[in-house]
PDB file of N, CA and C in Angstrom:
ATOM      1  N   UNK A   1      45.397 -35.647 -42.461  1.00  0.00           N
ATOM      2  CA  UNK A   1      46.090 -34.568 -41.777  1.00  0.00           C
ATOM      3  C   UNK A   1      45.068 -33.531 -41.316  1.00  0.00           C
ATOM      4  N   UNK A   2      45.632 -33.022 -40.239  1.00  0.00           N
ATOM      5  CA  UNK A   2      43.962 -31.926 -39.796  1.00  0.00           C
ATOM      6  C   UNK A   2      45.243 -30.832 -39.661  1.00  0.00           C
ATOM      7  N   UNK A   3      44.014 -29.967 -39.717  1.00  0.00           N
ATOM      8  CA  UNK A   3      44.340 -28.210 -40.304  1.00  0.00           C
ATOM      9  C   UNK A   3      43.844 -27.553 -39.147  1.00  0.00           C
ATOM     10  N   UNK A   4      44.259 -26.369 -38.680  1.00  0.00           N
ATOM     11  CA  UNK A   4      43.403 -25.148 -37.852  1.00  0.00           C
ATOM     12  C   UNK A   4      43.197 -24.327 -38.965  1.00  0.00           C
ATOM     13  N   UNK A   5      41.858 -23.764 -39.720  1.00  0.00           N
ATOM     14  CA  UNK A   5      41.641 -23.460 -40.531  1.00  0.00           C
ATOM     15  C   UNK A   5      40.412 -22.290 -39.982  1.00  0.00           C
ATOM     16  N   UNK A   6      40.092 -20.958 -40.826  1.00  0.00           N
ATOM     17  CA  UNK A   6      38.935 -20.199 -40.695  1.00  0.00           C
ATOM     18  C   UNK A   6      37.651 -20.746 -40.901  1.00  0.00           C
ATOM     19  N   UNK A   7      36.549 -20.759 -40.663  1.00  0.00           N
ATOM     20  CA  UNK A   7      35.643 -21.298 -41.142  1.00  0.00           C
ATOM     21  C   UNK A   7      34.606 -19.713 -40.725  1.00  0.00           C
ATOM     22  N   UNK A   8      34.133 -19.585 -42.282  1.00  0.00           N
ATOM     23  CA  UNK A   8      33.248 -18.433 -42.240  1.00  0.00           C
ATOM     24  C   UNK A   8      32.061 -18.774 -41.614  1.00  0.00           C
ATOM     25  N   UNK A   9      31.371 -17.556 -41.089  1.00  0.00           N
ATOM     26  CA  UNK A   9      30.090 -17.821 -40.649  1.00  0.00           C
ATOM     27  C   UNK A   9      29.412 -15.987 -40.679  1.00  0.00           C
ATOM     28  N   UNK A  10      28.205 -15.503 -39.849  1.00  0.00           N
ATOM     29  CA  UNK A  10      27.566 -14.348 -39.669  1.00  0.00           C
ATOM     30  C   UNK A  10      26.865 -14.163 -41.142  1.00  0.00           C
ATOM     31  N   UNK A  11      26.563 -12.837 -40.946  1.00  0.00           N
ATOM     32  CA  UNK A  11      25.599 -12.628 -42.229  1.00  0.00           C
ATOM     33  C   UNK A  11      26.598 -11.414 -43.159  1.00  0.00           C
ATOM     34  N   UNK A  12      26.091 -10.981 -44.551  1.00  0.00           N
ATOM     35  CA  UNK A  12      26.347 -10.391 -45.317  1.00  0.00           C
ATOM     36  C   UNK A  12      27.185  -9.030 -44.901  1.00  0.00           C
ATOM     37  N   UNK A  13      28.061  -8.669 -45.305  1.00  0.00           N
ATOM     38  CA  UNK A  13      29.069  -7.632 -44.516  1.00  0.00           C
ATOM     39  C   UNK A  13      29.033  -7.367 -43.196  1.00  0.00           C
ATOM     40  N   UNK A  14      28.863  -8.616 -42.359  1.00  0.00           N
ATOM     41  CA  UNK A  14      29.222  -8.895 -40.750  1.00  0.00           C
ATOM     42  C   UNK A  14      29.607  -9.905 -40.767  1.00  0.00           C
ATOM     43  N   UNK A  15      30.914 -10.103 -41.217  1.00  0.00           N
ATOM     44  CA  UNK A  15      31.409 -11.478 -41.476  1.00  0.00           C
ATOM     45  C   UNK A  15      32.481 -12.042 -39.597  1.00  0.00           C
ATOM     46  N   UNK A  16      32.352 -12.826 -39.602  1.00  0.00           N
ATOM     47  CA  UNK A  16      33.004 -13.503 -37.982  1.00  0.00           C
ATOM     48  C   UNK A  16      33.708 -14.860 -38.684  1.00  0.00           C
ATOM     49  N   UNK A  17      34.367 -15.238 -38.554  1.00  0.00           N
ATOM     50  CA  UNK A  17      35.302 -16.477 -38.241  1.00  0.00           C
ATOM     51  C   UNK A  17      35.616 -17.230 -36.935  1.00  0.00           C
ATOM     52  N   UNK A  18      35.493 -18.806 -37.726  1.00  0.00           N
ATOM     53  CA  UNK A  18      35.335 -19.442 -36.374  1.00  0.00           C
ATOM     54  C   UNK A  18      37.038 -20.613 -36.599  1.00  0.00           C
ATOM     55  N   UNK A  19      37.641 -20.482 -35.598  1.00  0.00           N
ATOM     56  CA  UNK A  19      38.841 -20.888 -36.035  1.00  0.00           C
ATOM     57  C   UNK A  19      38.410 -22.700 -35.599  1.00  0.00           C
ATOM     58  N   UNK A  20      38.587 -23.464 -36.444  1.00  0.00           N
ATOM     59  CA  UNK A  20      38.375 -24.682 -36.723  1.00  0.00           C
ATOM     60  C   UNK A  20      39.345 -25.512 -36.542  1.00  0.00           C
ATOM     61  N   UNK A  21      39.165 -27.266 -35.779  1.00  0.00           N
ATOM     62  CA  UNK A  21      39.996 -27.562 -36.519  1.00  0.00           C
ATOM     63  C   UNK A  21      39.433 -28.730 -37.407  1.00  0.00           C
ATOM     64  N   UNK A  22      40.370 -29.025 -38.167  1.00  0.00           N
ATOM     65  CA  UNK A  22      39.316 -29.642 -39.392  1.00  0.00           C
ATOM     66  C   UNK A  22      40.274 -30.252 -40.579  1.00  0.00           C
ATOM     67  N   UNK A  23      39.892 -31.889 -41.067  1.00  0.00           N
ATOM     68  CA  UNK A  23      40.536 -32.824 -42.093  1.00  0.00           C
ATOM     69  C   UNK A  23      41.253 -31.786 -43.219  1.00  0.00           C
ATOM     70  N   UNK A  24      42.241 -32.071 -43.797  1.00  0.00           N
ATOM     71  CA  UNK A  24      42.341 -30.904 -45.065  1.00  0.00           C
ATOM     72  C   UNK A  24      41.360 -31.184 -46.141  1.00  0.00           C
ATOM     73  N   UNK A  25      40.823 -32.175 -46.251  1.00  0.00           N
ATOM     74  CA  UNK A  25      40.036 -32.563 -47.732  1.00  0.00           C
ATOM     75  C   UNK A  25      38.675 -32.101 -47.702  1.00  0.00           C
ATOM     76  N   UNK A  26      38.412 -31.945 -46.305  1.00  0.00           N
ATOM     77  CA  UNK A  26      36.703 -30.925 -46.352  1.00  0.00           C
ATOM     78  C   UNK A  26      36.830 -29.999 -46.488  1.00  0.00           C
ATOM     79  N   UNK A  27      35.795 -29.220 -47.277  1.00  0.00           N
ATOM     80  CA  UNK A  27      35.553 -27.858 -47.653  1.00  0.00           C
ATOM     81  C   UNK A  27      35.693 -27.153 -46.706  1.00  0.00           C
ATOM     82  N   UNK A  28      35.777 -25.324 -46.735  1.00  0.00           N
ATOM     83  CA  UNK A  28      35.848 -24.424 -45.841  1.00  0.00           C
ATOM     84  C   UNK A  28      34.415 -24.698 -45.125  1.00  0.00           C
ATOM     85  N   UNK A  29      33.711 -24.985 -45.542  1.00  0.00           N
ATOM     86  CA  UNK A  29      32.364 -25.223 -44.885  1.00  0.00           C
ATOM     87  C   UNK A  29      31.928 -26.336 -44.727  1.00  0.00           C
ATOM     88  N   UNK A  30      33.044 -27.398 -44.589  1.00  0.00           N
ATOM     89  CA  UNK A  30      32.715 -28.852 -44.134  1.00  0.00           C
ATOM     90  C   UNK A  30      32.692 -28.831 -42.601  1.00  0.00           C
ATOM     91  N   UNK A  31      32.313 -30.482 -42.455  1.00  0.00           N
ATOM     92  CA  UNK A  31      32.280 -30.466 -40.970  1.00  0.00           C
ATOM     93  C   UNK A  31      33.439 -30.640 -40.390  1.00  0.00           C
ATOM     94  N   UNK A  32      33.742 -29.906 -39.085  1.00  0.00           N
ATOM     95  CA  UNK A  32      34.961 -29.460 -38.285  1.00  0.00           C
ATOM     96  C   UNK A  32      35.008 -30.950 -37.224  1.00  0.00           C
ATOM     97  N   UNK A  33      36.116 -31.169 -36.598  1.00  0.00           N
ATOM     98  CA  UNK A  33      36.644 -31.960 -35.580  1.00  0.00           C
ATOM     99  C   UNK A  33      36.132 -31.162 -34.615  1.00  0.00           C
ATOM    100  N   UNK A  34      36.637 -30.191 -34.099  1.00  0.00           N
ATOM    101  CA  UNK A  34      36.375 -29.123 -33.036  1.00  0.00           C
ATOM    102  C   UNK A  34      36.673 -27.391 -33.519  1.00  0.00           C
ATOM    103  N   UNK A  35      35.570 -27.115 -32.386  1.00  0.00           N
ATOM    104  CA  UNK A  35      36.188 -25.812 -32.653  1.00  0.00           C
ATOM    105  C   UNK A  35      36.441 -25.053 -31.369  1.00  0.00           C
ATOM    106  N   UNK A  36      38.098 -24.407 -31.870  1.00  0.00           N
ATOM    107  CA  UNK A  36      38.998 -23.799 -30.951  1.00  0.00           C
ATOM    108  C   UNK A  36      39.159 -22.052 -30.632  1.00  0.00           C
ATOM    109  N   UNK A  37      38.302 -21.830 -31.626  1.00  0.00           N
ATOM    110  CA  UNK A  37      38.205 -20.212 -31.290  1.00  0.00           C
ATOM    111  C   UNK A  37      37.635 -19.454 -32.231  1.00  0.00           C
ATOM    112  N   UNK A  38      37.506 -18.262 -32.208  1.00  0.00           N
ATOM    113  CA  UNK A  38      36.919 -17.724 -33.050  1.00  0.00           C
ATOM    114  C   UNK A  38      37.672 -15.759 -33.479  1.00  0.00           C
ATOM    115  N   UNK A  39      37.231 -15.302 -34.629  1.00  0.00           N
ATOM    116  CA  UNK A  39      37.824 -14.282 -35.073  1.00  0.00           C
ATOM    117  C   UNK A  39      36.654 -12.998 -35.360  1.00  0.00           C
ATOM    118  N   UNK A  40      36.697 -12.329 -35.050  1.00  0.00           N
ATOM    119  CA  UNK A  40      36.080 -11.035 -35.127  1.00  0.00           C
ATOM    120  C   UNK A  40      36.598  -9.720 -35.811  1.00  0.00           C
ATOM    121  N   UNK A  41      36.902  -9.493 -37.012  1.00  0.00           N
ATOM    122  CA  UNK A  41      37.714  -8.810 -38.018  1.00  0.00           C
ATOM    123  C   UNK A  41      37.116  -7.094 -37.908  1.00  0.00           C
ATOM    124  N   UNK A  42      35.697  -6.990 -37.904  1.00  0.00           N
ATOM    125  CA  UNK A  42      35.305  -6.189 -37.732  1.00  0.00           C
ATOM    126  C   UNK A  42      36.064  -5.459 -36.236  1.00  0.00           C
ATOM    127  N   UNK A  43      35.629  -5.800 -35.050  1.00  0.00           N
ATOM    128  CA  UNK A  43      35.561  -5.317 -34.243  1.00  0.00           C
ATOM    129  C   UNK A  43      36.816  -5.407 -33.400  1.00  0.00           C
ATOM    130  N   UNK A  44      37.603  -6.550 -34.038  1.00  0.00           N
ATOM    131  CA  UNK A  44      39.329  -7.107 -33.859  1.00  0.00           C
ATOM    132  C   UNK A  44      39.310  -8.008 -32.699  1.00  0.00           C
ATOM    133  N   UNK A  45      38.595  -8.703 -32.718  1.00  0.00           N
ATOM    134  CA  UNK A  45      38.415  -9.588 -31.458  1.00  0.00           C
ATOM    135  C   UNK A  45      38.704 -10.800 -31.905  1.00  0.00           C
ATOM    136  N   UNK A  46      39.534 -11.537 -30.762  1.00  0.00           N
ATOM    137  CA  UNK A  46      39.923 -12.732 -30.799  1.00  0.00           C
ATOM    138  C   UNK A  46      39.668 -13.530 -29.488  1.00  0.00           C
ATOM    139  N   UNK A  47      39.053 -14.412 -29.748  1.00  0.00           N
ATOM    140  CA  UNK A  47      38.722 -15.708 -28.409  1.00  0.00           C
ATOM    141  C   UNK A  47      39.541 -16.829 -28.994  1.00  0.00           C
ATOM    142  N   UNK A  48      40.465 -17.612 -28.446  1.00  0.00           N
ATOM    143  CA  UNK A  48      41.098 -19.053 -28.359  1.00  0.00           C
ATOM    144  C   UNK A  48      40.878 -19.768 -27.569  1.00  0.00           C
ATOM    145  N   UNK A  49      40.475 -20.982 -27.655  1.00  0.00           N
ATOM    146  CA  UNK A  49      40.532 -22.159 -26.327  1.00  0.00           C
ATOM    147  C   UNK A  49      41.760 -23.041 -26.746  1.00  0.00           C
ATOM    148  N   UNK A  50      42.309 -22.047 -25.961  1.00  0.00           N
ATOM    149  CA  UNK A  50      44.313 -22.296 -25.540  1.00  0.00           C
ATOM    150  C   UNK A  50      44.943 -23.761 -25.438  1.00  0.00           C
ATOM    151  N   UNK A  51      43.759 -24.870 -24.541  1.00  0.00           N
ATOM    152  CA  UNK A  51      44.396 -26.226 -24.005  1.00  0.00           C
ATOM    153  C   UNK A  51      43.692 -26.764 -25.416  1.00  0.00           C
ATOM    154  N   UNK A  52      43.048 -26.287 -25.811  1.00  0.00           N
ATOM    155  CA  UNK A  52      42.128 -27.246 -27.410  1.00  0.00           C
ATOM    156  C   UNK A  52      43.075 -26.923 -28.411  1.00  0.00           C
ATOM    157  N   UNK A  53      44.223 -26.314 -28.245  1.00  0.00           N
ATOM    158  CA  UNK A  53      44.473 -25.453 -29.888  1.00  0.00           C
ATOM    159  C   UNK A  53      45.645 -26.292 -29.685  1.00  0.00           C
ATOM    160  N   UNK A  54      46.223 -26.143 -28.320  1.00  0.00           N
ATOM    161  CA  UNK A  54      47.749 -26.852 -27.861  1.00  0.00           C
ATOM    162  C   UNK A  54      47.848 -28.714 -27.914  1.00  0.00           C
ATOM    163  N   UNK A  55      46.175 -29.042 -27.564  1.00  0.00           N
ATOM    164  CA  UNK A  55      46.095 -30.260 -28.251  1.00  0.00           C
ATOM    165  C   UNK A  55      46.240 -30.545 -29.415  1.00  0.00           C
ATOM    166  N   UNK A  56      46.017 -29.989 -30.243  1.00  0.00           N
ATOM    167  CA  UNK A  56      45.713 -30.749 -31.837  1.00  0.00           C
ATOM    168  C   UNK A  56      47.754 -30.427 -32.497  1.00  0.00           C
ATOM    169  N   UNK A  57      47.854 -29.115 -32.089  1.00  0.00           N
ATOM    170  CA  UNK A  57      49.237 -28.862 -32.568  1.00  0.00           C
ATOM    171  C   UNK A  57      50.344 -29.590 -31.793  1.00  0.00           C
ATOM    172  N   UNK A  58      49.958 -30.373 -31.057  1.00  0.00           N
ATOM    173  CA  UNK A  58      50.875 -31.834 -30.093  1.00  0.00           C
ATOM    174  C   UNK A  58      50.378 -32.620 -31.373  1.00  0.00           C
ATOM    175  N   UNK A  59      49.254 -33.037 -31.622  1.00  0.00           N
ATOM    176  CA  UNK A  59      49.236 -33.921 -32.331  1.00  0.00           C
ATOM    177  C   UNK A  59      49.479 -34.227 -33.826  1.00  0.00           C
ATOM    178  N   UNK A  60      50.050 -32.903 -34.242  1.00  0.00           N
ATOM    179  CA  UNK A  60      50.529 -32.787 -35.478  1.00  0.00           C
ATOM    180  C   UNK A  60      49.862 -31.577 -36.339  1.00  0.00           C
ATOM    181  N   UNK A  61      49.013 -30.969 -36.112  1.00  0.00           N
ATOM    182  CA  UNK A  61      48.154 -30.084 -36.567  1.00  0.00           C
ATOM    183  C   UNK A  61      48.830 -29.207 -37.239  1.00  0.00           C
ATOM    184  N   UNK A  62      48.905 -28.400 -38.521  1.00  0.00           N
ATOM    185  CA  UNK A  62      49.311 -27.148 -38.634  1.00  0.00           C
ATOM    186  C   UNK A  62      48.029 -26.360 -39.012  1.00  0.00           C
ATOM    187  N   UNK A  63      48.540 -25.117 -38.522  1.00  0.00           N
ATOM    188  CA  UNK A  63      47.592 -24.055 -38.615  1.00  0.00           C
ATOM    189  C   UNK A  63      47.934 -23.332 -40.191  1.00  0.00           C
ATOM    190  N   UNK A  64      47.388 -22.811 -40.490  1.00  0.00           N
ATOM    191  CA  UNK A  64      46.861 -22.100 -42.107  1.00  0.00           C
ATOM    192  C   UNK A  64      47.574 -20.922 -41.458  1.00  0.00           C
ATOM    193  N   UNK A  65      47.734 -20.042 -42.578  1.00  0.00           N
ATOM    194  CA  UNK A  65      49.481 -18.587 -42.152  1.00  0.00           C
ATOM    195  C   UNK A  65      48.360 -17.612 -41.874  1.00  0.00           C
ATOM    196  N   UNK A  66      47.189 -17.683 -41.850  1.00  0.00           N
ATOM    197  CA  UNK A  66      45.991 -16.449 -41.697  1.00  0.00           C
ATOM    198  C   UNK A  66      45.800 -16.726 -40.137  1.00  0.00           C
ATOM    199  N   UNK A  67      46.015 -18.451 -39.516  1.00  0.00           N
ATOM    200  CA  UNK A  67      45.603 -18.823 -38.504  1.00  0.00           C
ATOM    201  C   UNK A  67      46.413 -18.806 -37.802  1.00  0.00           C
ATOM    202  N   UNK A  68      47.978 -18.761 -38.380  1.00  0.00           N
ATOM    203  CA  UNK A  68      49.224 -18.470 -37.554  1.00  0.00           C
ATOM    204  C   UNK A  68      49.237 -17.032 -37.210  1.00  0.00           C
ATOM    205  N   UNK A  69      49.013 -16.143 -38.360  1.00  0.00           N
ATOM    206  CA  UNK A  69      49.339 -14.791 -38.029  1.00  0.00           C
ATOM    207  C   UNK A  69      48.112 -14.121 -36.478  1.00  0.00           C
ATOM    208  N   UNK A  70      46.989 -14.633 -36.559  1.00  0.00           N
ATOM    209  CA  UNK A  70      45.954 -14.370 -35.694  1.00  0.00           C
ATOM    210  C   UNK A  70      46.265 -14.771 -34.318  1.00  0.00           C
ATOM    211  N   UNK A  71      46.681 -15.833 -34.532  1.00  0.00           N
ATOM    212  CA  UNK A  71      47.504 -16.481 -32.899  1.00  0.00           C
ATOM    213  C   UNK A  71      48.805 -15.632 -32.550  1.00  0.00           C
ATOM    214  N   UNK A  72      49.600 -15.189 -33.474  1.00  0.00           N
ATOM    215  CA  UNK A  72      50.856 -15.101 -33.420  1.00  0.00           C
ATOM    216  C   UNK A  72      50.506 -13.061 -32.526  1.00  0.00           C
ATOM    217  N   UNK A  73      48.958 -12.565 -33.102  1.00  0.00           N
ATOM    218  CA  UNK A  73      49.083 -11.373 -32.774  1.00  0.00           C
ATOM    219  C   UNK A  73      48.618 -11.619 -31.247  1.00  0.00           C
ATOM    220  N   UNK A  74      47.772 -12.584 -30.851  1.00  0.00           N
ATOM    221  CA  UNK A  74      46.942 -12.561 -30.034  1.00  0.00           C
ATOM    222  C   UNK A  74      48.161 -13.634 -28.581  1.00  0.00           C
ATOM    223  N   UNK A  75      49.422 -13.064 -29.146  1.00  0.00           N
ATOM    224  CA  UNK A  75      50.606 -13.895 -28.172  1.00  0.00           C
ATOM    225  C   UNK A  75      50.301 -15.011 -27.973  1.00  0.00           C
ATOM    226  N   UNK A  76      49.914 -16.404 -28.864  1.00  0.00           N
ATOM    227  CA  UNK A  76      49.688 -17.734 -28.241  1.00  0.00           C
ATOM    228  C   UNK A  76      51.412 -18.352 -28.281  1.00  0.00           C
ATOM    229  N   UNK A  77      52.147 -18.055 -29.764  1.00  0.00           N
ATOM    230  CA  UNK A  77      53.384 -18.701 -29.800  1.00  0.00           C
ATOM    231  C   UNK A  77      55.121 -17.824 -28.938  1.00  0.00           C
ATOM    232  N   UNK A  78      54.278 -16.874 -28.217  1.00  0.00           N
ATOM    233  CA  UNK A  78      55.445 -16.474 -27.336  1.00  0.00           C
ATOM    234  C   UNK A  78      56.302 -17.712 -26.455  1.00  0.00           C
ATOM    235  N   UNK A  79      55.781 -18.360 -26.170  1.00  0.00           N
ATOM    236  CA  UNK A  79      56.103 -19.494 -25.116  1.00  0.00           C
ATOM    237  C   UNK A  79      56.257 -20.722 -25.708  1.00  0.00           C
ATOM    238  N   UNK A  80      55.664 -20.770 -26.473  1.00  0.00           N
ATOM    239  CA  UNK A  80      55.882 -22.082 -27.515  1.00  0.00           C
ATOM    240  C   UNK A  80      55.742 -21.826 -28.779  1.00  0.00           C
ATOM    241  N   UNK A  81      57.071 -22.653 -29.735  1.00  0.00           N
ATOM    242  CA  UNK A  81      56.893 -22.733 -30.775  1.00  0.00           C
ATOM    243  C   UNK A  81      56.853 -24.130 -31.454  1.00  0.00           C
ATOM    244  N   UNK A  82      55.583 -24.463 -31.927  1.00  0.00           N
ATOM    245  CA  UNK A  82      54.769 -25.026 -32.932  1.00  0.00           C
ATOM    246  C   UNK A  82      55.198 -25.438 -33.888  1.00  0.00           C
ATOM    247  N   UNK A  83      54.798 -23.879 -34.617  1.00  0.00           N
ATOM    248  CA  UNK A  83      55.084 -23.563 -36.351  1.00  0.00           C
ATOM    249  C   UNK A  83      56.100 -22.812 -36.772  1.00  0.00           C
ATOM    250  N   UNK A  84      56.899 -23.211 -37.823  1.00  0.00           N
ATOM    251  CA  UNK A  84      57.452 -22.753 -38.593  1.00  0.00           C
ATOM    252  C   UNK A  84      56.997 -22.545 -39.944  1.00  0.00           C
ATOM    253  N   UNK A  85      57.538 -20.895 -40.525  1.00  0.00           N
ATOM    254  CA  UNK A  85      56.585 -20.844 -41.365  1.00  0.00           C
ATOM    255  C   UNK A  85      57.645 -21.267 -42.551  1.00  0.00           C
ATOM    256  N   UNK A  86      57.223 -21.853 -43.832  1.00  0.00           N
ATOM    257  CA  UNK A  86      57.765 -22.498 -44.529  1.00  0.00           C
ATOM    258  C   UNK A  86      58.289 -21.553 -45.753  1.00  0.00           C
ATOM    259  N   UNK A  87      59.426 -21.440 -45.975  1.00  0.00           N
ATOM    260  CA  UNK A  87      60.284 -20.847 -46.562  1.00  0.00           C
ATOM    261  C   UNK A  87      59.609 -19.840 -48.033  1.00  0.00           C
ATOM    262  N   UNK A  88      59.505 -18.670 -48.707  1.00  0.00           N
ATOM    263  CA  UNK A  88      59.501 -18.533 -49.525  1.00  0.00           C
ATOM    264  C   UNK A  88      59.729 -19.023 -50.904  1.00  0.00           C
ATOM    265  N   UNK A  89      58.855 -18.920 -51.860  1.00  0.00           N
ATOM    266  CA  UNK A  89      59.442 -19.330 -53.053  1.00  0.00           C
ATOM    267  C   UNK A  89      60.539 -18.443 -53.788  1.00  0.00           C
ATOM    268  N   UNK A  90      61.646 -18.912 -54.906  1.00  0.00           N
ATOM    269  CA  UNK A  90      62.507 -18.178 -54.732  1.00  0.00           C
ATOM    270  C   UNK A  90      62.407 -17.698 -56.444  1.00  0.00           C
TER     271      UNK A  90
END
């Protein structure tokens, strides 16, 4: 199953994220399938490659709720919905 997952990168309190997509069984710092965008926390910046992200989630992909919420601010699921987020525990 492949994941859209964060994958850390930058140096010591300049941290950047690179939004991945990537097997579930490799580490956060394993090797990625592709990568579809990236996250900038510091400075609040977000880059997506929109037709790469819309591929993998055709093909079954779910995104991680850190990777939903980042898309979800940056309006990717206005027009399409994907994901559903999976119910609370009760």
């Amino acid at each position: 199953m492949v994941k859209l997952r964060l994958k850390r990168c930058g140096r010591k309190q300049r941290v950047i994220y690179r939004i991945v997509a990537i097997d579930v069984r490799s580490r956060r710092e394993g090797r990625d399938l592709r990568r579809v965008g990236f996250y900038d926390p510091i400075n609040n910046k977000t880059y997506s490659n929109v037709p790469a992200i819309l591929y993998f989630l055709e093909k079954g992909a779910q995104p991680t709720r850190t990777v939903h919420d980042i898309l979800r601010k940056a309006e990717f699921f206005k027009e399409s919905c994907f994901f559903t987020k999976k119910k609370g525990k009760k």
